[in-house]
C-alpha atoms as a PDB file:
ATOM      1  CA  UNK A   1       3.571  18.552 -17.443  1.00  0.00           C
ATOM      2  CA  UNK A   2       2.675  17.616 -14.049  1.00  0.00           C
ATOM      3  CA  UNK A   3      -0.878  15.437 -13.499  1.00  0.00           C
ATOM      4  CA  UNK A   4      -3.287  17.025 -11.509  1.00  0.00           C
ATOM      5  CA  UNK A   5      -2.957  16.301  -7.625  1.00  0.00           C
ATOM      6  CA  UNK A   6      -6.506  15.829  -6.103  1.00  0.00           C
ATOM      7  CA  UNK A   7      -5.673  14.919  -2.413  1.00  0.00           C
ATOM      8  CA  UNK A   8      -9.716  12.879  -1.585  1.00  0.00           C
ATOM      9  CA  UNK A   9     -11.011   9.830   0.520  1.00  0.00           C
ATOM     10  CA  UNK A  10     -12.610   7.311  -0.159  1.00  0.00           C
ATOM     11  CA  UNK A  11     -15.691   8.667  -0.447  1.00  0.00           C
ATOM     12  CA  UNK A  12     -14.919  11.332  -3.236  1.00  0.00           C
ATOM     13  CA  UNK A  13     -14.809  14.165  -0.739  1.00  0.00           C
ATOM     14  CA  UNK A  14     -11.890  16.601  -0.053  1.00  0.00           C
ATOM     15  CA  UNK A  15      -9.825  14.786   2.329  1.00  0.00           C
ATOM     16  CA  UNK A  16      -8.791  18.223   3.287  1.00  0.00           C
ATOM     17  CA  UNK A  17     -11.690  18.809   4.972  1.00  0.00           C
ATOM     18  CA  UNK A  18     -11.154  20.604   8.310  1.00  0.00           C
ATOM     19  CA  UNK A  19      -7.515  21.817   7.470  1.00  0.00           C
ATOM     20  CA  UNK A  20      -8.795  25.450   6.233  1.00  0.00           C
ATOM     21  CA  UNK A  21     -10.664  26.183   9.641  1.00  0.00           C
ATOM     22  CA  UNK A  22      -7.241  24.662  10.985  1.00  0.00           C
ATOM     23  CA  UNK A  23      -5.687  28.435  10.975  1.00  0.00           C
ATOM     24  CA  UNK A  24      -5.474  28.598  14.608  1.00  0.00           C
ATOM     25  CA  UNK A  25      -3.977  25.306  15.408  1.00  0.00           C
ATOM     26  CA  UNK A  26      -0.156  24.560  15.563  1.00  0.00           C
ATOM     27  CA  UNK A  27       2.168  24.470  12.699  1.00  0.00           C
ATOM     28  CA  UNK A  28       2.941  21.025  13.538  1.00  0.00           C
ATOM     29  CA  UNK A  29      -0.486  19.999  13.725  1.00  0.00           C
ATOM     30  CA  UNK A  30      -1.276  21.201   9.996  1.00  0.00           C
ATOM     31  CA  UNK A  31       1.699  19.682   8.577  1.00  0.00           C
ATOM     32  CA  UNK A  32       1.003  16.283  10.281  1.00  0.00           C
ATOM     33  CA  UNK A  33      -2.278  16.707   8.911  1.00  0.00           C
ATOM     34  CA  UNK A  34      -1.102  17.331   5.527  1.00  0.00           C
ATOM     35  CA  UNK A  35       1.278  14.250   5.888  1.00  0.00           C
ATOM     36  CA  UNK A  36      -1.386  11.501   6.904  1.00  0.00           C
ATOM     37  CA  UNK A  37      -3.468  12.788   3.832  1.00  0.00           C
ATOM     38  CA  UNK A  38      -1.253  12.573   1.648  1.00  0.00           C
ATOM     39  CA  UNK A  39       0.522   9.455   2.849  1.00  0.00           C
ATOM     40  CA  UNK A  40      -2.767   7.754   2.535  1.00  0.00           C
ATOM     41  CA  UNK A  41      -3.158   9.379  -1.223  1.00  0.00           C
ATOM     42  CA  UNK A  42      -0.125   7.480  -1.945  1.00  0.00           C
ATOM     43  CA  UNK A  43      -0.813   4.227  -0.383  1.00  0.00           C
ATOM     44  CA  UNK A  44      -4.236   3.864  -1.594  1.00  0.00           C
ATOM     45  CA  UNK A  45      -3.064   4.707  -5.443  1.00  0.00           C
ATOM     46  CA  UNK A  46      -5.155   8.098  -5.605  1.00  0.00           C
ATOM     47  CA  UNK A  47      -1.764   9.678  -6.107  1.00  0.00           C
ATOM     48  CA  UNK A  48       0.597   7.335  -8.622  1.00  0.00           C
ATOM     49  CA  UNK A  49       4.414   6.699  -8.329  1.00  0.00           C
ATOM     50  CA  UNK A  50       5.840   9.258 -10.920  1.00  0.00           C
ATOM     51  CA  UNK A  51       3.806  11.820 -10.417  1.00  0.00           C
ATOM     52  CA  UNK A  52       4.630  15.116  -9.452  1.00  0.00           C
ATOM     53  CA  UNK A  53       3.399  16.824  -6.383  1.00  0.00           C
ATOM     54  CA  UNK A  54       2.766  20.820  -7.186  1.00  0.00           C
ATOM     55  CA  UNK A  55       2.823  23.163  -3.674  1.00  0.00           C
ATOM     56  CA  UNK A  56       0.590  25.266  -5.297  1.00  0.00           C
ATOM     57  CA  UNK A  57      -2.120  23.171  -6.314  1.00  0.00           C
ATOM     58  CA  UNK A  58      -2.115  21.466  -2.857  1.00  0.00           C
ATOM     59  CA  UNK A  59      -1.794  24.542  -0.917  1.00  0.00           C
ATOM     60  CA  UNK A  60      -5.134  25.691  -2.692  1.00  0.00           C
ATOM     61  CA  UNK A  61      -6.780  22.301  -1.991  1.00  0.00           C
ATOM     62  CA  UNK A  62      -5.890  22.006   1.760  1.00  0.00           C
ATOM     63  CA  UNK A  63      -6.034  25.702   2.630  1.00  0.00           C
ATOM     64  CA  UNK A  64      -2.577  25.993   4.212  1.00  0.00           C
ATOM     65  CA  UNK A  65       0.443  27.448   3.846  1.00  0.00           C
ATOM     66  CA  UNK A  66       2.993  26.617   0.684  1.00  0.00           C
ATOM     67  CA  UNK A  67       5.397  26.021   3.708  1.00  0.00           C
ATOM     68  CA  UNK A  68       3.465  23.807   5.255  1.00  0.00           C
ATOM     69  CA  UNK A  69       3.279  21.516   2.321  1.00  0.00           C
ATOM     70  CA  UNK A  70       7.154  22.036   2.036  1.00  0.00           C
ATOM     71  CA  UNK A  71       7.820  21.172   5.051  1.00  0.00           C
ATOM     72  CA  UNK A  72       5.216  17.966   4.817  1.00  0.00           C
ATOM     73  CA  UNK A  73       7.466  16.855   1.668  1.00  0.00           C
ATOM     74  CA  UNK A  74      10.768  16.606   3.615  1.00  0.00           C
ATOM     75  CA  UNK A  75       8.760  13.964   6.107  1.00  0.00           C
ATOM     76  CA  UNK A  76       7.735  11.956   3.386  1.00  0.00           C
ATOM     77  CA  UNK A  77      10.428  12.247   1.160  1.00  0.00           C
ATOM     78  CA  UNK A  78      12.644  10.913   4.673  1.00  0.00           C
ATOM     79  CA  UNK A  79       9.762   8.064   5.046  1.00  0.00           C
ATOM     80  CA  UNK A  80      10.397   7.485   1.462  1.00  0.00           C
ATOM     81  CA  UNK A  81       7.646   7.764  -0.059  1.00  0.00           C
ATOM     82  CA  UNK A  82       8.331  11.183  -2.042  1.00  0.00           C
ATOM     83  CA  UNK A  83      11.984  11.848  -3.753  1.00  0.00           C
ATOM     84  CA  UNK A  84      12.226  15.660  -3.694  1.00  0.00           C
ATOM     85  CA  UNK A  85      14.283  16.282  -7.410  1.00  0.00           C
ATOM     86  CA  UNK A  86      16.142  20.121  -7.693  1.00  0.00           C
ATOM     87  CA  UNK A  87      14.173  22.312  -9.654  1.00  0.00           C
ATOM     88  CA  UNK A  88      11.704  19.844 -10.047  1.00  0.00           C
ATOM     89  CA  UNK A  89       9.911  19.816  -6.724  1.00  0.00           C
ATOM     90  CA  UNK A  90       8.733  17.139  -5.371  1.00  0.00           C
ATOM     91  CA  UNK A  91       7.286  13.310  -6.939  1.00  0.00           C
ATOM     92  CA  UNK A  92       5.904  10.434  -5.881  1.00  0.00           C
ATOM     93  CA  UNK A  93       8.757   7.730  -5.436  1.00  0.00           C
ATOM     94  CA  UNK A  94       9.310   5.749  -8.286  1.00  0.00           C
ATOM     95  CA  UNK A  95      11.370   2.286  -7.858  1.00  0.00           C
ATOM     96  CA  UNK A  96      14.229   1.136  -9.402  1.00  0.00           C
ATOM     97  CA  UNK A  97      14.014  -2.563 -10.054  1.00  0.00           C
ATOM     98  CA  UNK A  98      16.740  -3.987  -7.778  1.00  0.00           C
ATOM     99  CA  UNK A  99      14.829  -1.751  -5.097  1.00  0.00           C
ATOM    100  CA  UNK A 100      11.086  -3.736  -5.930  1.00  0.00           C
ATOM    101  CA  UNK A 101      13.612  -7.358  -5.700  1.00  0.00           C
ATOM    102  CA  UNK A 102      14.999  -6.149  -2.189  1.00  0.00           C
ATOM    103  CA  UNK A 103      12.021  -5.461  -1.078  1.00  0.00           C
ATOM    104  CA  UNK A 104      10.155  -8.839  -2.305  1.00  0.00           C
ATOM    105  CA  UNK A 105      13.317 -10.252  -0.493  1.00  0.00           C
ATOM    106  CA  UNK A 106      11.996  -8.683   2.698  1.00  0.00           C
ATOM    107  CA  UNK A 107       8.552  -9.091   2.172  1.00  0.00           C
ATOM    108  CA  UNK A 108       8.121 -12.862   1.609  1.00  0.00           C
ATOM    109  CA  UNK A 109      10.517 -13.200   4.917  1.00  0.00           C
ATOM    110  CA  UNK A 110       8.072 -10.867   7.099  1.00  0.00           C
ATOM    111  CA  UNK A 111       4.776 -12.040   5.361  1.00  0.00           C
ATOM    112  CA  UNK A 112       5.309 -15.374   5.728  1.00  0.00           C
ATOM    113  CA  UNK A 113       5.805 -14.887   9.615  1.00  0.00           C
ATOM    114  CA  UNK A 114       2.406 -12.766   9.594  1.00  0.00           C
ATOM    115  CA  UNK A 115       1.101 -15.416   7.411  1.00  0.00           C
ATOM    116  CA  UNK A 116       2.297 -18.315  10.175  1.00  0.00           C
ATOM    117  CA  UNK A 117       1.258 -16.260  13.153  1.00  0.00           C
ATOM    118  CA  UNK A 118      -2.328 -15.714  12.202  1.00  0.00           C
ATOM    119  CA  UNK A 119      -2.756 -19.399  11.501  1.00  0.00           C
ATOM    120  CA  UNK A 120      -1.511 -19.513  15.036  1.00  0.00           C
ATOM    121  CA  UNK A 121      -4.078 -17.242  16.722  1.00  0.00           C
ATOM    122  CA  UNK A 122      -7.236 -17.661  14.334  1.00  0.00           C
ATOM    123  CA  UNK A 123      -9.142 -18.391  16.868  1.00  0.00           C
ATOM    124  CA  UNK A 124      -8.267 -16.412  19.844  1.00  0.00           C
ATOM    125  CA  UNK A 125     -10.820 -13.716  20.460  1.00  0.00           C
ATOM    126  CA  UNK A 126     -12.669 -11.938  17.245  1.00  0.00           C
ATOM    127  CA  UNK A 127      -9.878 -13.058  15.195  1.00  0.00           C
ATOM    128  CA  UNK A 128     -11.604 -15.902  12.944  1.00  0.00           C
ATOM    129  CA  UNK A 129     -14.892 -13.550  12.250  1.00  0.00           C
ATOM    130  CA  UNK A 130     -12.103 -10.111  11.405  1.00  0.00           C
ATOM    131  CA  UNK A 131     -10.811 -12.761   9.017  1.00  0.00           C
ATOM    132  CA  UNK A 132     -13.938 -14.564   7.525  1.00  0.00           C
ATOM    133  CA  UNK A 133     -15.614 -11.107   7.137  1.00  0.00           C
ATOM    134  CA  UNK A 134     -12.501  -9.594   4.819  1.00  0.00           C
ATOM    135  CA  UNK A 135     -11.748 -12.892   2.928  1.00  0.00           C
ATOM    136  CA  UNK A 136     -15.845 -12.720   2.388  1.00  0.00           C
ATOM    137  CA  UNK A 137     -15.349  -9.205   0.469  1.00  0.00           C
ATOM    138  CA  UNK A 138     -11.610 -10.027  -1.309  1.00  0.00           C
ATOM    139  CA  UNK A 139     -12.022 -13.289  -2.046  1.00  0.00           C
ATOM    140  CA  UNK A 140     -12.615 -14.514  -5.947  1.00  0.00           C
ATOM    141  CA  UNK A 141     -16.374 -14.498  -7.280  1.00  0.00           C
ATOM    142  CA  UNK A 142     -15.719 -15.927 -10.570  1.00  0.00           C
ATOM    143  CA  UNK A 143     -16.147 -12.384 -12.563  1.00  0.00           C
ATOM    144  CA  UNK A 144     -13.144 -10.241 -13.913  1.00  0.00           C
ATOM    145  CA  UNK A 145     -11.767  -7.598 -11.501  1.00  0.00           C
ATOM    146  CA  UNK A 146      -9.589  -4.382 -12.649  1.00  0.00           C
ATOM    147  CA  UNK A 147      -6.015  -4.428 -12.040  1.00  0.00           C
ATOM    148  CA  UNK A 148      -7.270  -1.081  -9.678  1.00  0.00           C
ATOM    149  CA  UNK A 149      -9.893  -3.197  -7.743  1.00  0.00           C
ATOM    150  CA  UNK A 150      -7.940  -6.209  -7.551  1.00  0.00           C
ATOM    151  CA  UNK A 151      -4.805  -3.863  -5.759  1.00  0.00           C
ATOM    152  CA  UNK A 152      -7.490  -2.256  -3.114  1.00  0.00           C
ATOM    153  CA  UNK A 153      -8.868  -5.699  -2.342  1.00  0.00           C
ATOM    154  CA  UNK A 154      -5.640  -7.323  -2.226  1.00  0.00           C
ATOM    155  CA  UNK A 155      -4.010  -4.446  -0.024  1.00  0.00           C
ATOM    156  CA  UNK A 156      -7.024  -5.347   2.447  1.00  0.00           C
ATOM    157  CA  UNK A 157      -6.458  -9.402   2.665  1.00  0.00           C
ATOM    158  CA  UNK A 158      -2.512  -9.273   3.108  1.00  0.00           C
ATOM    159  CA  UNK A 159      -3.016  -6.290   5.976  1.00  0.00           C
ATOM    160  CA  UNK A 160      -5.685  -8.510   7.513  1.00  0.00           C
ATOM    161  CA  UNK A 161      -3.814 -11.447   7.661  1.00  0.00           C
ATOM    162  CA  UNK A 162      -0.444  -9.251   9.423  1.00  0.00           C
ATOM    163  CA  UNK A 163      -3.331  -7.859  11.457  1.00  0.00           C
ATOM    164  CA  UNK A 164      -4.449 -10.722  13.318  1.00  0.00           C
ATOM    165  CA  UNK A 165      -1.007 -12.319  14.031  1.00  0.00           C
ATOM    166  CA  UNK A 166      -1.067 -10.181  17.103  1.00  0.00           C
ATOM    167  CA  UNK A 167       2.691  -8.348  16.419  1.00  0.00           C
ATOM    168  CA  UNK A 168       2.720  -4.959  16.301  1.00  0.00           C
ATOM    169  CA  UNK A 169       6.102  -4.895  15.710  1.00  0.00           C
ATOM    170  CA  UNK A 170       5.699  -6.964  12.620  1.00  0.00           C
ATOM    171  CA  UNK A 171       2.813  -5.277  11.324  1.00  0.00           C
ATOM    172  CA  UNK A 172       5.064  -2.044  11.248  1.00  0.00           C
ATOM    173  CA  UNK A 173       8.076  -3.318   9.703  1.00  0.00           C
ATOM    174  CA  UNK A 174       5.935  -4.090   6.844  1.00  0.00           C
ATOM    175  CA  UNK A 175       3.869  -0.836   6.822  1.00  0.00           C
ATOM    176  CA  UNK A 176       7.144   0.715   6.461  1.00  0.00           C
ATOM    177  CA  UNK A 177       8.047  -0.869   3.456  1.00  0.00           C
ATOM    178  CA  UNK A 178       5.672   1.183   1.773  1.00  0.00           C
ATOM    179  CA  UNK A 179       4.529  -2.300  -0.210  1.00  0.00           C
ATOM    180  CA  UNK A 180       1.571  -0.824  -2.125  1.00  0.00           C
ATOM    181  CA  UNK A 181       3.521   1.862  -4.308  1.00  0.00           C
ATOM    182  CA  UNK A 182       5.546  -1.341  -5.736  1.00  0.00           C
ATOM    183  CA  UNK A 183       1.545  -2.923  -6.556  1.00  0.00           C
ATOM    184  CA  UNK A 184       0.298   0.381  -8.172  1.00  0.00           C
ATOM    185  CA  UNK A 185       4.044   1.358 -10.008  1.00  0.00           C
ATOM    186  CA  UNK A 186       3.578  -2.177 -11.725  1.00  0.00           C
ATOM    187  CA  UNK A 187      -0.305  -3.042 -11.658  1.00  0.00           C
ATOM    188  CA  UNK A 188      -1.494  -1.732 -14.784  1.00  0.00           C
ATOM    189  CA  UNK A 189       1.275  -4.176 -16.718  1.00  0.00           C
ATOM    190  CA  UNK A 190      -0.948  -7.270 -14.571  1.00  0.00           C
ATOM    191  CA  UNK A 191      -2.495  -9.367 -16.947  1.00  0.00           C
ATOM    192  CA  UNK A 192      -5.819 -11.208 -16.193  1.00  0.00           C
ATOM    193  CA  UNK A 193      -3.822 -14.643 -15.979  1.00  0.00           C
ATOM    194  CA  UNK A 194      -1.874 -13.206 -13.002  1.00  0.00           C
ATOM    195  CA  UNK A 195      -4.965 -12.019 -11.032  1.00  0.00           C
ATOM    196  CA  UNK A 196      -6.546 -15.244 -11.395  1.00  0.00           C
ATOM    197  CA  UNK A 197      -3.011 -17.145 -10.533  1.00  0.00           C
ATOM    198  CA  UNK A 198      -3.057 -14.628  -7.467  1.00  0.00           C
ATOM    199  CA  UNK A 199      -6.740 -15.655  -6.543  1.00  0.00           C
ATOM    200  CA  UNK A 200      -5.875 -19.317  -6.077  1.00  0.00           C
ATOM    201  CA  UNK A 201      -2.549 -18.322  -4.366  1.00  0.00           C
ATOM    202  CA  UNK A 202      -4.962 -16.376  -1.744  1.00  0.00           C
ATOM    203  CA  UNK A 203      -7.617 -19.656  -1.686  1.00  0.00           C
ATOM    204  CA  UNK A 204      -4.679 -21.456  -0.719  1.00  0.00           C
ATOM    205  CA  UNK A 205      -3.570 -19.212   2.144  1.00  0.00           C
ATOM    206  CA  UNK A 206      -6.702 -18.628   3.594  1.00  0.00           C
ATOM    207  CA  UNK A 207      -7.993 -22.360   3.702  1.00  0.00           C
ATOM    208  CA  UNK A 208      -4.172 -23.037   5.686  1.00  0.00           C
ATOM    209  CA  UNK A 209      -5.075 -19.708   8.053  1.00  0.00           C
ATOM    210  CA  UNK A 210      -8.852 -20.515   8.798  1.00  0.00           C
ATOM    211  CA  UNK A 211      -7.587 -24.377   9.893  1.00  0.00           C
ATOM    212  CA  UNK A 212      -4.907 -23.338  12.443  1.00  0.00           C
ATOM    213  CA  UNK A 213      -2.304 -24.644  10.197  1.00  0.00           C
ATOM    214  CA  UNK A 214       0.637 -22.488  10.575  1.00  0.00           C
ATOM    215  CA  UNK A 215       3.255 -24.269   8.419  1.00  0.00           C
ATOM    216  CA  UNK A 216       1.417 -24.448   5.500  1.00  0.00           C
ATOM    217  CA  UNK A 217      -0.087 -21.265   5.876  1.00  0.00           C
ATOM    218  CA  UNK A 218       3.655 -19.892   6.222  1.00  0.00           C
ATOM    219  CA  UNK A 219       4.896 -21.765   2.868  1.00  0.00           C
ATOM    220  CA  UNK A 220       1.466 -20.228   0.999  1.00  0.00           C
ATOM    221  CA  UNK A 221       2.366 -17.227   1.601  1.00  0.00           C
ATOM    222  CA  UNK A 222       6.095 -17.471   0.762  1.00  0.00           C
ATOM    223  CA  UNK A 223       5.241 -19.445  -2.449  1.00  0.00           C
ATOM    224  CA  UNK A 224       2.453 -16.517  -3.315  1.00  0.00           C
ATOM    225  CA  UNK A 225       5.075 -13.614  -3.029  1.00  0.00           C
ATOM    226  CA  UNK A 226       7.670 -15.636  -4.748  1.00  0.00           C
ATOM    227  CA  UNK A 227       5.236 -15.527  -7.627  1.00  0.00           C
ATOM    228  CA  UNK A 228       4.543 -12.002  -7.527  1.00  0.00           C
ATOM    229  CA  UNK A 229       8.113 -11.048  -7.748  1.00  0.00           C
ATOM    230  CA  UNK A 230       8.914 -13.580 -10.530  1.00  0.00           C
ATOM    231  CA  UNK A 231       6.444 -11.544 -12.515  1.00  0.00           C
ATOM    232  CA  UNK A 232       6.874  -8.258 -11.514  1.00  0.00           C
ATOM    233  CA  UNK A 233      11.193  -8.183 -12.110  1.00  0.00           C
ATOM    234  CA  UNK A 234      10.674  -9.895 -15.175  1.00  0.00           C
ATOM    235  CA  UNK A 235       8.961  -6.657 -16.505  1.00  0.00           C
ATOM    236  CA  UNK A 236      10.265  -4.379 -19.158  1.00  0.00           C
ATOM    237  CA  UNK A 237      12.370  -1.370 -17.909  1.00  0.00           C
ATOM    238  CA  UNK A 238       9.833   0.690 -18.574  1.00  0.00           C
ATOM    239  CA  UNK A 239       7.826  -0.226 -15.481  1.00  0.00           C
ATOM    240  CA  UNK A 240      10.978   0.971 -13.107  1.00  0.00           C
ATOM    241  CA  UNK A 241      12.715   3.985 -12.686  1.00  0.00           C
ATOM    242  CA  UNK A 242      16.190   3.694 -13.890  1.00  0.00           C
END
C-alpha cells in the first residue's frame, strides 16, 4: 500500500498554496511549480526514498491536472530523483549500494574542494558572520538530537560551507547529486555513537574554516565523509535497494 503523500513546507502549511488559483497560468508554469515542490519534499525528507508517489492524491492536494503531475514525474524521474516503475507509477528513488559508494566517491572529492575554498574566502565580505551564524544553530550542545534533526541540521552546515566558497559551479555539481536522499534512505539505521562521532568531525572542520586554514580544512572534510561512507556501505542490505 502506498504511504500517504502530503506535499507541505516547513511551516506545516500546504506547499501547494497558490497552484489552485494557478488555472490561468501556463502549463509549463504549473508543472515547474509542481516540480520545485516536490523536489524540495524529497530533499528535505518530507517525502522518503521508497515511497510511492500517487497522481491522484497529489492532483487533489495541488489542484492541478493528473497530467500535470505526470508530466512533473518524467522531470524528476530524468533529474533522478523519482524512478517511474510500469504499473506501479511513480516512487521516490531508492539507492542501490554501489550507487551510495559512487557517490561518497564523488562527494568527498567535491566537498573537500568546497571545504578548502571556504577556508580560503572566510573572510571576504559577510562570509565569516553567514558561517558563525549557521555553525551557531548546527553545531553540538551537549543534548541528544534525532537522527531527523540531526539530517536537517547537518544538510544546513555542509550547504553553508559549499556556499561560501564562492563557486557556483561547484555548489551545483553537488546539488545535483541529490546527497540528502542517501542521508534520509540510511538515517534511521544512525546510531547515537555516529552522530556524536559526526559532531566532532564538524568541530574539527569548522575550527580549520573559521582560521583561514584551507589544507586542513580540506583533509577534515575528506576524513569526515570517509567516515560517513565507512558506516553507511557497511549496512545490511536492507537499507539499499537491490
Amino acid at each position: 500500500m502506498a504511504a500517504s503523500v502530503d506535499v507541505i513546507d516547513e511551516a506545516g502549511r500546504p506547499s501547494a498554496a497558490g497552484l489552485g488559483s494557478a488555472a490561468g497560468a501556463r502549463r509549463g508554469k504549473i508543472v515547474d511549480d509542481i516540480i520545485e515542490r516536490m523536489r524540495e519534499a524529497i530533499l528535505a525528507g518530507r517525502i522518503v526514498p521508497g515511497q510511492r508517489l500517487v497522481a491522484n492524491d497529489l492532483t487533489t492536494q495541488l489542484g492541478v491536472s493528473r497530467g500535470s503531475v505526470r508530466e512533473a514525474f518524467q522531470h524528476l524521474a530524468a533529474d533522478g530523483l523519482v524512478d517511474l516503475i510500469p504499473n506501479r507509477g511513480a516512487m521516490v528513488r531508492r539507492l542501490s549500494r554501489d550507487h551510495v559508494r559512487e557517490l561518497f566517491e564523488i562527494r568527498i572529492n567535491l566537498e573537500g574542494l568546497g571545504a578548502k575554498l571556504a577556508a580560503e574566502h572566510i573572510d571576504e565580505g559577510d562570509h565569516r558572520a553567514r558561517f558563525l551564524a549557521v555553525w551557531e544553530e548546527t553545531k553540538p550542545d551537549g543534548s541528544s538530537w534525532s537522527w531527523s534533526n540531526f539530517m536537517r541540521q547537518n544538510r544546513i552546515y555542509h550547504q553553508t560551507i559549499v556556499g561560501i566558497g564562492a563557486n557556483k559551479q561547484l555548489s551545483q555539481l553537488i546539488e545535483n547529486l541529490h546527497l540528502p536522499i542517501v542521508m534520509f534512505q540510511v538515517g534511521q539505521s544512525m546510531q547515537p555513537d555516529k552522530i556524536v562521532s559526526s559532531h566532532k568531525d564538524h568541530i574539527r572542520i569548522a575550527d580549520a574554516i573559521l582560521a583561514g586554514d584551507a589544507a586542513a580544512a580540506q583533509n577534515a572534510m575528506e576524513d569526515h565523509l570517509r567516515a560517513s561512507a565507512s558506516w553507511i556501505l557497511q549496512l545490511p542490505d536492507t537499507a539499499f535497494n537491490l
